[in-house]
Protein backbone atom coordinates (compact mmCIF):
# COMPACT_ATOMS: atom_id res chain seq x y z
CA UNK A 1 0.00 0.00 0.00
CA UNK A 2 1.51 3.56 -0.82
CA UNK A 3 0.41 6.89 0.92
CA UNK A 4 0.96 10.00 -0.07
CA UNK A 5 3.09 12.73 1.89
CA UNK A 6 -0.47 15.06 2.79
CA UNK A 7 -3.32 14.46 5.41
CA UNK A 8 -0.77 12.92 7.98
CA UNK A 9 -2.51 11.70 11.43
CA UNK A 10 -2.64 14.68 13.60
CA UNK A 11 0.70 14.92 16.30
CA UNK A 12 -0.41 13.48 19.86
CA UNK A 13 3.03 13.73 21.74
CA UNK A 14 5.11 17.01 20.41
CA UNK A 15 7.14 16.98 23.32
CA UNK A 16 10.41 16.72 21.31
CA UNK A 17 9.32 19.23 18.69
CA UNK A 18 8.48 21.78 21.51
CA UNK A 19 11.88 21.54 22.93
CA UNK A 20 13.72 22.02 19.83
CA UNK A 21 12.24 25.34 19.18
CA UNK A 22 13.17 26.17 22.91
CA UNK A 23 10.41 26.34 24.61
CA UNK A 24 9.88 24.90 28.08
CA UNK A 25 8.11 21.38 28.43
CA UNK A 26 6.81 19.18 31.58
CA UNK A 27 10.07 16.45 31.23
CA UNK A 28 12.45 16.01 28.87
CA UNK A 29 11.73 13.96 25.62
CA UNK A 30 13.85 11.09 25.23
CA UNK A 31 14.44 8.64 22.13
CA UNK A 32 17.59 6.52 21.11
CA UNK A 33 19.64 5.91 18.46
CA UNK A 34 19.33 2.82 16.83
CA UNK A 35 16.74 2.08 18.96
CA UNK A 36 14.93 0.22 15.57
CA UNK A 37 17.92 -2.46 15.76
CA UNK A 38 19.40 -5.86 16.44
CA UNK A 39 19.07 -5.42 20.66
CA UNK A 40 15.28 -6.37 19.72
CA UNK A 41 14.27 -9.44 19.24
CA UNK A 42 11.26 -8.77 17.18
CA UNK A 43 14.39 -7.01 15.06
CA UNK A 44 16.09 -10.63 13.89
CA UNK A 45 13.17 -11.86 13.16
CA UNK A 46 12.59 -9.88 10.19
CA UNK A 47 16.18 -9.55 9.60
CA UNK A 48 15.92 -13.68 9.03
CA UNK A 49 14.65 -13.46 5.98
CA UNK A 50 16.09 -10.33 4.69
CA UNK A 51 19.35 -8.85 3.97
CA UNK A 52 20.12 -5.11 5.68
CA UNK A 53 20.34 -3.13 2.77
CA UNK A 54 17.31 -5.35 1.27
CA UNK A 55 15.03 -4.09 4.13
CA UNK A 56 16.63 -0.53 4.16
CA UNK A 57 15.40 -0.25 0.32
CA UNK A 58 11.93 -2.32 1.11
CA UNK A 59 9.41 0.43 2.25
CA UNK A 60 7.03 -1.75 3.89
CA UNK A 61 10.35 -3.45 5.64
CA UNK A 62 12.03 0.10 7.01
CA UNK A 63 8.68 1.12 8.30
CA UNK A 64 8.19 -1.75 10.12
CA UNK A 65 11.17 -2.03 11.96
CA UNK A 66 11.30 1.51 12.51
CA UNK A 67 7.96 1.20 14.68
CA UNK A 68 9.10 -2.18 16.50
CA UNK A 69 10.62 -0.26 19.71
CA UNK A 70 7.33 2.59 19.02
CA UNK A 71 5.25 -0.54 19.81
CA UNK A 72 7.66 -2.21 22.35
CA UNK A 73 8.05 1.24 24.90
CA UNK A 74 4.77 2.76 23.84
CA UNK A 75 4.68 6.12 25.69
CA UNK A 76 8.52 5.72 27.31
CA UNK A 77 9.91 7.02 23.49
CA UNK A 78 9.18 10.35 22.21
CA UNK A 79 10.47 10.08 18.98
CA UNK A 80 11.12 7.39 16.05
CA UNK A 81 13.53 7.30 13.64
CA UNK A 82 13.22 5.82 10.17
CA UNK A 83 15.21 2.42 9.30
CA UNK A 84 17.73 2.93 7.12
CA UNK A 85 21.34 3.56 7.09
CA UNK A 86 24.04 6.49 6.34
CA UNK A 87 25.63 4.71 3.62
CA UNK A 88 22.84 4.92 1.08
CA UNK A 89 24.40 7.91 0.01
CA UNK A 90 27.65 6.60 -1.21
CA UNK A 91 25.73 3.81 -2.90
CA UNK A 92 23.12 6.84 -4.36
CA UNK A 93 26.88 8.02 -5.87
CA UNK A 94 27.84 4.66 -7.46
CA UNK A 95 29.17 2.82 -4.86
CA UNK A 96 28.89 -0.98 -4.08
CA UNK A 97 28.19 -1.44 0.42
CA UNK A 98 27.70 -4.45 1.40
CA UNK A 99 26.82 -5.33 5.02
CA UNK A 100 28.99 -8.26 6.18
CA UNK A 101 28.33 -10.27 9.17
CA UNK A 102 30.80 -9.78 12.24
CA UNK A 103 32.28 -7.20 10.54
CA UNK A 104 29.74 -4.38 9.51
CA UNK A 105 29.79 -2.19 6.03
CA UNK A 106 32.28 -3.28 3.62
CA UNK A 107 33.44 -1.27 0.01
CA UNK A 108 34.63 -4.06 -2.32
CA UNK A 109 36.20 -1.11 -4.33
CA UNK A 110 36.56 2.04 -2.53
CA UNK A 111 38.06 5.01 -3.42
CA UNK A 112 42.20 4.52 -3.81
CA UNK A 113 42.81 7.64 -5.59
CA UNK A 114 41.45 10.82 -7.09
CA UNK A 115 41.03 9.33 -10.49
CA UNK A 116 38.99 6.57 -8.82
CA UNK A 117 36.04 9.45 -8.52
CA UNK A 118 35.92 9.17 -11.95
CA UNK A 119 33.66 5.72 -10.80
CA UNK A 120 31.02 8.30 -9.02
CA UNK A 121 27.71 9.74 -10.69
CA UNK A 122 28.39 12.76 -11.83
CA UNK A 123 24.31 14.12 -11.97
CA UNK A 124 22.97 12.04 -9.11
CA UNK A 125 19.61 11.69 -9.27
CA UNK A 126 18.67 11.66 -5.75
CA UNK A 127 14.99 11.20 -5.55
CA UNK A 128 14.95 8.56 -8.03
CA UNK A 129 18.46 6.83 -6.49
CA UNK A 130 17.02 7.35 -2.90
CA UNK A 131 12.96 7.16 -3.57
CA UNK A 132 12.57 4.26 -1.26
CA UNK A 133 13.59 6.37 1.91
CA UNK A 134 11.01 8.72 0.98
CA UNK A 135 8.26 6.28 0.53
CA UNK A 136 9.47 5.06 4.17
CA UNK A 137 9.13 7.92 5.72
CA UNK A 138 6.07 8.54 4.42
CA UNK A 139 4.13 4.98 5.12
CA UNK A 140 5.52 5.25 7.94
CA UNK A 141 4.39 8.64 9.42
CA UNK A 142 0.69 7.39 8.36
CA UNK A 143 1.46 3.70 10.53
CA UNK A 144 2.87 5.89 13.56
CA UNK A 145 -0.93 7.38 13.67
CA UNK A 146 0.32 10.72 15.52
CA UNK A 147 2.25 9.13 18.24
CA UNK A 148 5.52 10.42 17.98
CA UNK A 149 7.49 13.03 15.92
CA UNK A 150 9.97 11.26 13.09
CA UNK A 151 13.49 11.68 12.54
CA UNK A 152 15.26 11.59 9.21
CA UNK A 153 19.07 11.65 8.68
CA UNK A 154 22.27 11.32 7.02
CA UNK A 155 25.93 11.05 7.71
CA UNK A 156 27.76 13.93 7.71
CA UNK A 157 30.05 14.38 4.24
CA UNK A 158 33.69 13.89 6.31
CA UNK A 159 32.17 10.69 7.58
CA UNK A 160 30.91 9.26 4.27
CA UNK A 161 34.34 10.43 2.33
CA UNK A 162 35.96 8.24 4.94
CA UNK A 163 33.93 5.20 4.72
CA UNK A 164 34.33 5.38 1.17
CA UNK A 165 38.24 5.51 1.20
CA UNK A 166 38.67 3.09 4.17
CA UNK A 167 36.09 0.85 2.43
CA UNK A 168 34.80 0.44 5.93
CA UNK A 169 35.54 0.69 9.71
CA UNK A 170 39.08 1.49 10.88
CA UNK A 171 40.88 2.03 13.61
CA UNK A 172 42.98 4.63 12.37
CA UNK A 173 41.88 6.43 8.74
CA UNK A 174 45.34 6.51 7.78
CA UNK A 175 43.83 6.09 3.83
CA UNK A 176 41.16 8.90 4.35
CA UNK A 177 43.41 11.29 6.38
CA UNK A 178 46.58 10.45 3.83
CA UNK A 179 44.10 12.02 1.02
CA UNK A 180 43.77 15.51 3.47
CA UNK A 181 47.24 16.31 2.72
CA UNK A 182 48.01 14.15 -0.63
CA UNK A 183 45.21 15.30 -2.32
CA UNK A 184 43.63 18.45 -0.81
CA UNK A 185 41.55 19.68 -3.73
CA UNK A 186 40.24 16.04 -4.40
CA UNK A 187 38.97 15.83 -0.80
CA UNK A 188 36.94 19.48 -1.10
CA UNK A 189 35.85 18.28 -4.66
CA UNK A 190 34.35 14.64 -2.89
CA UNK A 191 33.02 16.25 0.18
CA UNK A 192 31.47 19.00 -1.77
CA UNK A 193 29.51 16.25 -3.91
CA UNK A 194 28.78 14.24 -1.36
CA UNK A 195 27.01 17.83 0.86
CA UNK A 196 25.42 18.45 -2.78
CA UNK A 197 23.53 15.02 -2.15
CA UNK A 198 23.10 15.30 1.26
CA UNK A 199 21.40 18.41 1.02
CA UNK A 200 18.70 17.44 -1.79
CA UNK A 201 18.61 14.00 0.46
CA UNK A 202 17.23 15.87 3.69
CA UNK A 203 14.81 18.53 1.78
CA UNK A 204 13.53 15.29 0.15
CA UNK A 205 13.51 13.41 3.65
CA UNK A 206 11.26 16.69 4.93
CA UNK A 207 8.95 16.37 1.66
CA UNK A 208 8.04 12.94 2.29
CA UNK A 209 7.03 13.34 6.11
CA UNK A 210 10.60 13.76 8.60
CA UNK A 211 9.63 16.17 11.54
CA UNK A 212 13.49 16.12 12.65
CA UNK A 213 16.69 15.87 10.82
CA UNK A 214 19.87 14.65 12.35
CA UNK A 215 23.55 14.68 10.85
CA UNK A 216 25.38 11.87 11.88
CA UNK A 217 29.45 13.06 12.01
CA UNK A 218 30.68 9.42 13.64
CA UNK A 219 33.94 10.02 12.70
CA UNK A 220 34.47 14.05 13.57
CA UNK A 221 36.35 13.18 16.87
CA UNK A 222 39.01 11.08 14.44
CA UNK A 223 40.14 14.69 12.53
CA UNK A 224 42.35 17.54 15.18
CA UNK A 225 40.78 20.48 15.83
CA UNK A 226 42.46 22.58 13.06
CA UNK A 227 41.29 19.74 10.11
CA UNK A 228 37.77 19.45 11.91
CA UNK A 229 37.55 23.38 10.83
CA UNK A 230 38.82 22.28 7.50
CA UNK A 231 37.31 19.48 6.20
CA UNK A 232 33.79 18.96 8.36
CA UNK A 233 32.79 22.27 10.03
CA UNK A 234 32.58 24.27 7.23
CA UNK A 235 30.06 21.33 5.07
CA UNK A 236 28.17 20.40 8.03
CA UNK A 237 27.31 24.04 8.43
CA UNK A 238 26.83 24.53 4.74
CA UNK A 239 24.09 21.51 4.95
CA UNK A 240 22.46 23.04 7.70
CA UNK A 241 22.02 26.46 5.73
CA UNK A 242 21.05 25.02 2.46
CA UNK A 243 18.34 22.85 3.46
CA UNK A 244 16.33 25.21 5.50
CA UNK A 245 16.62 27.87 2.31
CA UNK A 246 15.67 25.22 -0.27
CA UNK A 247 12.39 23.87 2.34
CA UNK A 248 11.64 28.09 2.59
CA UNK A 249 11.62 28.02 -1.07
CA UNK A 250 9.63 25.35 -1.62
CA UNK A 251 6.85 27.20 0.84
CA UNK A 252 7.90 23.99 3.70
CA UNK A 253 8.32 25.29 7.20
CA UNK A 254 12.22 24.41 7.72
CA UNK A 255 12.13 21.13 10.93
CA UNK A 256 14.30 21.29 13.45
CA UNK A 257 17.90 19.96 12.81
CA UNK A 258 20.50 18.39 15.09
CA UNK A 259 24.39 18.30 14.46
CA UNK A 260 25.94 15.07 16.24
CA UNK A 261 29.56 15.26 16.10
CA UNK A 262 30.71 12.24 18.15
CA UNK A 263 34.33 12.71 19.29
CA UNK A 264 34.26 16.52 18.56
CA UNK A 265 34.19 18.17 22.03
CA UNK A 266 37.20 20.91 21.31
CA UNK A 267 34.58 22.23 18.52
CA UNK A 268 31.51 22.32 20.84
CA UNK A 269 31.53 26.45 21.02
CA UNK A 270 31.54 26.14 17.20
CA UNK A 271 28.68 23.71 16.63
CA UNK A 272 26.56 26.29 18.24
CA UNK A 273 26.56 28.95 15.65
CA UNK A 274 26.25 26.92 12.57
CA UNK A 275 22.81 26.43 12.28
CA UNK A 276 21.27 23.68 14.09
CA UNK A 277 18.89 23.69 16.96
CA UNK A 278 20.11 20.69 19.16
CA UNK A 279 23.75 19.71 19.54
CA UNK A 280 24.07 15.78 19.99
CA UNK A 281 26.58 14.75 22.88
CA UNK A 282 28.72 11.70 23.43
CA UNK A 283 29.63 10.64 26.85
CA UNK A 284 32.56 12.02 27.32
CA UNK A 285 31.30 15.60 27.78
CA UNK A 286 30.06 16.53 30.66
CA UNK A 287 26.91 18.18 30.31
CA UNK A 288 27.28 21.03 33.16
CA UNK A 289 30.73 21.86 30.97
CA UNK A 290 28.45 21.39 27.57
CA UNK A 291 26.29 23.71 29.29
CA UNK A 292 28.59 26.41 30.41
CA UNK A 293 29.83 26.81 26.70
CA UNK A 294 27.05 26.58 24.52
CA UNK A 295 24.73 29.62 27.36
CA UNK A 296 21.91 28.21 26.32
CA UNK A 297 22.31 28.97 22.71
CA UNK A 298 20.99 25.42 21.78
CA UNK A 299 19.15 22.17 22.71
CA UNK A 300 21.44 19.80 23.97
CA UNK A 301 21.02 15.90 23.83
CA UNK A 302 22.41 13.11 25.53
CA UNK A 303 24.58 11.75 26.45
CA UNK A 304 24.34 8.69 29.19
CA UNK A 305 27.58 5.89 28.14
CA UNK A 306 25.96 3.02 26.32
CA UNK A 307 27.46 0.52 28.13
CA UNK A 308 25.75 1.33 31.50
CA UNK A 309 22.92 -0.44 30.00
CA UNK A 310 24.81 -3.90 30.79
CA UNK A 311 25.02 -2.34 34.89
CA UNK A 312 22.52 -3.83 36.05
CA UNK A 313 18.98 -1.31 37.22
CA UNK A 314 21.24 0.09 40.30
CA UNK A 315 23.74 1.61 37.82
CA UNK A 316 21.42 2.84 34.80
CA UNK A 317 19.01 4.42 37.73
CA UNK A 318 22.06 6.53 39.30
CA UNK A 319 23.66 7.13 36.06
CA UNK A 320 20.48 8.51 34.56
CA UNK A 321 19.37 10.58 37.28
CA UNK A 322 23.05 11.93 37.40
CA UNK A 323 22.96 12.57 33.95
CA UNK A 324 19.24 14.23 34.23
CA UNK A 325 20.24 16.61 36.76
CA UNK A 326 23.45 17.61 35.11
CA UNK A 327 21.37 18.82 32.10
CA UNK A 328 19.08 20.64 34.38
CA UNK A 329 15.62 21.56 33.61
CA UNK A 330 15.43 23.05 30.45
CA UNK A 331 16.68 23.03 26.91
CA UNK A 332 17.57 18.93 26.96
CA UNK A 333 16.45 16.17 24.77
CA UNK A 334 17.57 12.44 26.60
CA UNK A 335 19.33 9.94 24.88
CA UNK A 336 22.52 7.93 24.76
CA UNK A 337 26.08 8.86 24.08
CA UNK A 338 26.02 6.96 20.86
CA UNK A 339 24.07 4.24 19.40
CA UNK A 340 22.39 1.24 21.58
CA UNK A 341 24.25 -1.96 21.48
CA UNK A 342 23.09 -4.96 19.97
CA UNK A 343 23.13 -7.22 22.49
CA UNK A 344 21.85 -4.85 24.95
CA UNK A 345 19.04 -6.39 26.81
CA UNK A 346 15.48 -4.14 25.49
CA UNK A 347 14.20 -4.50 29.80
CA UNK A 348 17.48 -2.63 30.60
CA UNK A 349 16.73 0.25 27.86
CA UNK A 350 13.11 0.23 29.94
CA UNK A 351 14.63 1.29 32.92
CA UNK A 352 16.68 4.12 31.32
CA UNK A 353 13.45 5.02 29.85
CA UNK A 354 11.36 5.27 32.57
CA UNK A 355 14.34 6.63 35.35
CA UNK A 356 14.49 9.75 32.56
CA UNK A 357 11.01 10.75 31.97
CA UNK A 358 10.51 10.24 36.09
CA UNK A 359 13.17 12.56 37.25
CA UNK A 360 13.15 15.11 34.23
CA UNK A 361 9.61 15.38 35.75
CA UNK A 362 10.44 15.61 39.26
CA UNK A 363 12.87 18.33 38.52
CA UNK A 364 11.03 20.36 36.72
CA UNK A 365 7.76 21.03 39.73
């Protein structure tokens, strides 16, 4: 069945919508990323019969799984975000992923050299490439029936350009940072393509139904300060300003978007000026310092350590309440430091759940 991207069921809980723009709310919102993945069970049982990037380009598939944990936590989640992955843009630009078991995304042939770009689409066609996120989106904001806001999202352009050098995870990015220096005009040529995608990518994501946008910059803690300002800041913040002019144009109210640069906290003062309304945190900033720098210039979100999940209820309980008070009462959407882990048992998630929305409440009478 295909819907179209008009007459969506009216909003129930804009909790996370409210705080974005700033204004003051009864608890803070709280949602997780990943939370549509493999810590569910209900998650491998699709994923059975399925390969990942099979279900990420299967509408019916991607909506689905993005509403198993919306179904699962009911009123503990205040947001959903749509199944899919950040890779799809390298692939929208020609480039083979595959998702490998035990090991994660692999490039059979990534990018070795500057004349290897000569293997990307030139005139990417990114509604046509990347349709099938859109149709996600959309079935699934009419299957979410009003209950929470919906996220779309992309990695940010550093992030992709080293994925598709590395040709997948790595410890070090000696092949991605060797092309910052060997080849400087190459790099701003590939990130600059890859924010020229990105951008039509998220306006499109807003077209078919995302409330939110978030810019995934996983690797932006891998760069020094100095290259940060060279070869992320400057796209990220480009992104940010494009797609709100292009959604003004096309008469769409711009959504609120957040910057998460994971590893990034010397650039924290920066991330607040570049055009985004919430600034993602991992968990090694600490939000009363996160605080103190940004003066309440944007939404903050965060930032509990993933791995408390496997503490046991004693240690999520006192590390979420810690972390709830440290973000005070205002201006703080609740999530984790980073993605949930897969084998992450879903009660323990609970218990972060419902330890956040209690004392964000109590806090805030």
């Amino acid at each position: 069945m295909s819907y179209s991207p008009t007459n969506f069921p009216p909003l129930k809980n804009d909790l996370i919508l409210r705080v974005s723009r700033g204004e003051k709310v009864e608890r803070a919102p709280v949602w997780i990323m990943r939370q549509a993945g493999r810590y569910l069970p209900e998650f491998h049982k699709v994923r059975a019969n399925h390969s990942f990037f099979e279900i990420c380009r299967t509408p019916e598939l991607a909506c689905e799984l993005t509403l198993q944990p919306i179904d699962r936590y009911g009123s503990l989640l205040d947001a959903s975000i749509i199944f899919s992955d950040i890779l799809v843009i390298p692939q929208a630009l020609g480039l083979e992923v595959e998702m490998v078991a035990g090991k994660g995304p692999v490039f059979p042939a990534p990018l070795v050299s500057p004349e290897d770009m000569s293997r990307l689409e030139k005139d990417v066609n990114v509604d046509e490439a990347l349709g099938y996120v859109y149709k996600a989106i959309t079935l699934t904001r009419h299957r979410l029936e009003g209950r929470v806001p919906l996220y779309g999202f992309i990695g940010a352009p550093w992030t992709l350009m080293a994925y598709m050098i590395e040709g997948g995870g790595s410890k070090t990015l000696s092949k991605a940072k060797a092309w910052l220096w060997n080849y400087p005009e190459a790099t701003h040529e590939l990130l600059q393509r890859i924010t020229d995608v990105a951008v039509t990518f998220l306006v499109g994501q807003v077209r078919a139904g995302a409330q939110m946008l978030q810019v995934f910059d996983s690797w932006a803690g891998e760069l020094s300060p100095y290259d940060f300002g060279i070869y992320s800041l400057p796209y990220i913040k480009q992104i940010a300003r494009r797609v709100k002019e292009q959604l003004r144009e096309e008469g769409i109210e711009p959504v609120p978007m957040t910057i998460f640069a994971k590893g990034a906290w010397y650039a924290l003062e920066q991330l607040v000026d570049i055009g985004y309304e919430v600034v993602s945190l991992d968990w090694t900033i600490d939000p009363e310092y996160a605080r103190r720098v940004t003066q309440g210039k944007v939404v903050l979100q965060g930032n509990m350590d993933p791995n408390t999940l496997y503490g046991g209820d004693k240690a999520i309980i006192e590390s979420a309440t810690r972390m709830v008070h440290a973000f005070g009462n205002d201006k703080h959407i609740a999530n984790l430091g980073h993605g949930i882990l897969p084998t992450v048992d879903p009660e323990a998630l609970k218990v972060y759940l419902e330890t956040v929305q209690r004392v964000s409440a109590e806090i805030r009478k």
